[in-house]
Structure formats: structure tokens, C-alpha cells
C-alpha atoms as a PDB file:
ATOM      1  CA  UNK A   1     242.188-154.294  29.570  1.00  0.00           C
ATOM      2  CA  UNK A   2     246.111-155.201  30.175  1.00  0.00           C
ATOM      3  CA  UNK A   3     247.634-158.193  29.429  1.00  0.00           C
ATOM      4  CA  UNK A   4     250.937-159.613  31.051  1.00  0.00           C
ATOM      5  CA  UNK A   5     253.678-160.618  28.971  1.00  0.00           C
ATOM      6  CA  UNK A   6     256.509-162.917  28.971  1.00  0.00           C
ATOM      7  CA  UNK A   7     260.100-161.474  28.525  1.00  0.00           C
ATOM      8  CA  UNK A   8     263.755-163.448  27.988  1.00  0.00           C
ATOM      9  CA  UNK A   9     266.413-161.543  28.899  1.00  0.00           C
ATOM     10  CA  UNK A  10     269.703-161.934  29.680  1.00  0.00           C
ATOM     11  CA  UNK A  11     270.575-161.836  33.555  1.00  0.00           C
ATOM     12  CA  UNK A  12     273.114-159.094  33.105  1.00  0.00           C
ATOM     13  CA  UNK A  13     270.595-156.649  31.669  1.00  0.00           C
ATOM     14  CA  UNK A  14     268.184-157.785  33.745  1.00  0.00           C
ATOM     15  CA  UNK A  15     270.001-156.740  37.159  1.00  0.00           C
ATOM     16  CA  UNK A  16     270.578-153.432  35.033  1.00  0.00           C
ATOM     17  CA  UNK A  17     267.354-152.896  33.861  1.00  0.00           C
ATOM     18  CA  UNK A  18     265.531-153.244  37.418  1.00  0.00           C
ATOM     19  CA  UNK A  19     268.236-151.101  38.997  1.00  0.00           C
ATOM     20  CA  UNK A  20     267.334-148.648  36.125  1.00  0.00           C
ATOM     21  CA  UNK A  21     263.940-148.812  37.071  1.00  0.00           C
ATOM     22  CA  UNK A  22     264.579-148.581  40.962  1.00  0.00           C
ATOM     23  CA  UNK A  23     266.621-145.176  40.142  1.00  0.00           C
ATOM     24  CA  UNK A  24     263.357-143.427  38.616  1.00  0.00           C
ATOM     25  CA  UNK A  25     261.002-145.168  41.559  1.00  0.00           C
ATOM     26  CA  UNK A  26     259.153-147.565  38.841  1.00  0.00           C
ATOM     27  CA  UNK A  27     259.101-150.899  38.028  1.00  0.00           C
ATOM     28  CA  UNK A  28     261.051-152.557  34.874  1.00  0.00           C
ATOM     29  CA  UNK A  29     256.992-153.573  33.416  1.00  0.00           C
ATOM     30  CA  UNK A  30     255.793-149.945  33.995  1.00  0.00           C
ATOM     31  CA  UNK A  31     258.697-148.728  32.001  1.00  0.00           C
ATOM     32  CA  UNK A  32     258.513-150.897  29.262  1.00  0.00           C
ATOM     33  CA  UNK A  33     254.542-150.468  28.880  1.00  0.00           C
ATOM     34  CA  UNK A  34     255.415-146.358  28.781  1.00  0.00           C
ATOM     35  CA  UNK A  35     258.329-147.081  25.997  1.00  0.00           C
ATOM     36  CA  UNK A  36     256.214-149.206  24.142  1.00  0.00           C
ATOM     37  CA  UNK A  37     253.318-146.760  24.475  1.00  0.00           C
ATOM     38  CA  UNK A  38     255.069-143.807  23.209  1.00  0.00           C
ATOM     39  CA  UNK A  39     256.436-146.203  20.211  1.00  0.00           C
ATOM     40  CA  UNK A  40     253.227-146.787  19.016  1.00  0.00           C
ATOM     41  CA  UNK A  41     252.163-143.550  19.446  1.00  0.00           C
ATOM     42  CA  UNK A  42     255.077-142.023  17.092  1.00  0.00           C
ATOM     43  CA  UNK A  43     254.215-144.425  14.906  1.00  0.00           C
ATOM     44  CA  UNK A  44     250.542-143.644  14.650  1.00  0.00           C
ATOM     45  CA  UNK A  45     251.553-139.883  14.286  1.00  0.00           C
ATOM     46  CA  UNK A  46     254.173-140.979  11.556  1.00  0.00           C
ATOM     47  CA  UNK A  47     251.233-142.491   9.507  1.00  0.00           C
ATOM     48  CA  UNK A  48     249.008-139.682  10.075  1.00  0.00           C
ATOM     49  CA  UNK A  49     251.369-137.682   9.228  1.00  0.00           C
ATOM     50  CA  UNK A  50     252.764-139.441   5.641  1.00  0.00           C
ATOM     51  CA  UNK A  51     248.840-139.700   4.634  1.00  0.00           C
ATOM     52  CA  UNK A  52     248.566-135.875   5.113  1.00  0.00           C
ATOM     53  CA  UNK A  53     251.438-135.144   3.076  1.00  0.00           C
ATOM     54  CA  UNK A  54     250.810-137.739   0.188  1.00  0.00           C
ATOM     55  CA  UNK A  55     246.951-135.532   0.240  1.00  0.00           C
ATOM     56  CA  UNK A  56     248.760-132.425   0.040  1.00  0.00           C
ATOM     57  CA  UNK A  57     250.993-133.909  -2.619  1.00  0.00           C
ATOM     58  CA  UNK A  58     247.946-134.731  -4.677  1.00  0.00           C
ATOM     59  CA  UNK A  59     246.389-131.546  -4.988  1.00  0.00           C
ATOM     60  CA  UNK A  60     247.746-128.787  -7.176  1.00  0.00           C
ATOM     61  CA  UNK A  61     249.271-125.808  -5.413  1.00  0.00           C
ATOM     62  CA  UNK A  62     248.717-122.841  -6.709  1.00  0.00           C
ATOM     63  CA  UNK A  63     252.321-121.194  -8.343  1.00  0.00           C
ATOM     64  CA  UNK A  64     250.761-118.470  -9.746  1.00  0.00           C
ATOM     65  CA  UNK A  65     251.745-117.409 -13.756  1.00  0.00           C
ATOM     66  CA  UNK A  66     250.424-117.996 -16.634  1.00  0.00           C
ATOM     67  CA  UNK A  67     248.600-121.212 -18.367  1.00  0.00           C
ATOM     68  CA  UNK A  68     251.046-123.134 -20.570  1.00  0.00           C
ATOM     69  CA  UNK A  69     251.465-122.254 -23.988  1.00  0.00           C
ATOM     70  CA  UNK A  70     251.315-124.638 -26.878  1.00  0.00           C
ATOM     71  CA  UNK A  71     253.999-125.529 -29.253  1.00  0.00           C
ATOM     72  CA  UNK A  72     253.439-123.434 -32.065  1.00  0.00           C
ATOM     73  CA  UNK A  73     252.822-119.713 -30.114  1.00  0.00           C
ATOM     74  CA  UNK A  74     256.301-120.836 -28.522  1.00  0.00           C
ATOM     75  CA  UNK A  75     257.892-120.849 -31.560  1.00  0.00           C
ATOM     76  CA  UNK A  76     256.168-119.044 -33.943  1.00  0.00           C
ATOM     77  CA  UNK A  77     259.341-116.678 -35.968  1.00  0.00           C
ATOM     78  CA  UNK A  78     257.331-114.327 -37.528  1.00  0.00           C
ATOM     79  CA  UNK A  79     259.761-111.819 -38.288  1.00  0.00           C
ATOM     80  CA  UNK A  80     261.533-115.367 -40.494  1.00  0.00           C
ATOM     81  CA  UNK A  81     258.455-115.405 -42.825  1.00  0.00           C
END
């Protein structure tokens, strides 16, 4: 369901926003629906996006090597005994 909307703007950008909107054969309400459209959409993608990294973050990826050692095999001097 659409909605109208109430605007304020200045009469200077308005003259230059409908002549803007003339040039591409639309009207200065179609084009601001589309802007606002694809704004929301890339922000919707943004948060997709941030949740799917912060998931990836969370699990461990795997780096390969060894398990970690403890304290004592790291420095155990044998040869100073």
C-alpha cells in the first residue's frame, strides 16, 4: 500500500529538482520513492551483511599447526640440568 508524503523544500531546488526529473521522463515523487528504495535496501544488505561476518567471526577458522604447548615443555632446558 503507498502512502503520500509531505515535503518542504526550498523553491530553488524545487524548480531544479522537477527539471531533473523532467530530463529522465519521471516525476520528482517517483524519483525520490526509487532513492529511498534503494537506501533501504543497502541498508538491509549492510545488516545482513555485518551479522554474517560477526557469525563468521565467532567460529574458529581452521589455521592449521599444532595444539598449543604448555609452559613447562616450552621451556624445559634439559641439557642445564
Amino acid at each position: 500500500m503507498k502512502q503520500n508524503i509531505t515535503l518542504a523544500l526550498d523553491q530553488q531546488i524545487l524548480k531544479a529538482a522537477r527539471a531533473f526529473a523532467a530530463q529522465r521522463g519521471t516525476s520528482i515523487s517517483a524519483m525520490l520513492a526509487d532513492e529511498l528504495r534503494m537506501k533501504v535496501e543497502q541498508q538491509m544488505h549492510y545488516e545482513q551483511s555485518k551479522k554474517m561476518a560477526f557469525t563468521l567471526l565467532d567460529q574458529a577458522f581452521p589455521l592449521g599447526g599444532q595444539g598449543t604447548m604448555n609452559r613447562e615443555s616450552l621451556h624445559d632446558r634439559t641439557a642445564l640440568r
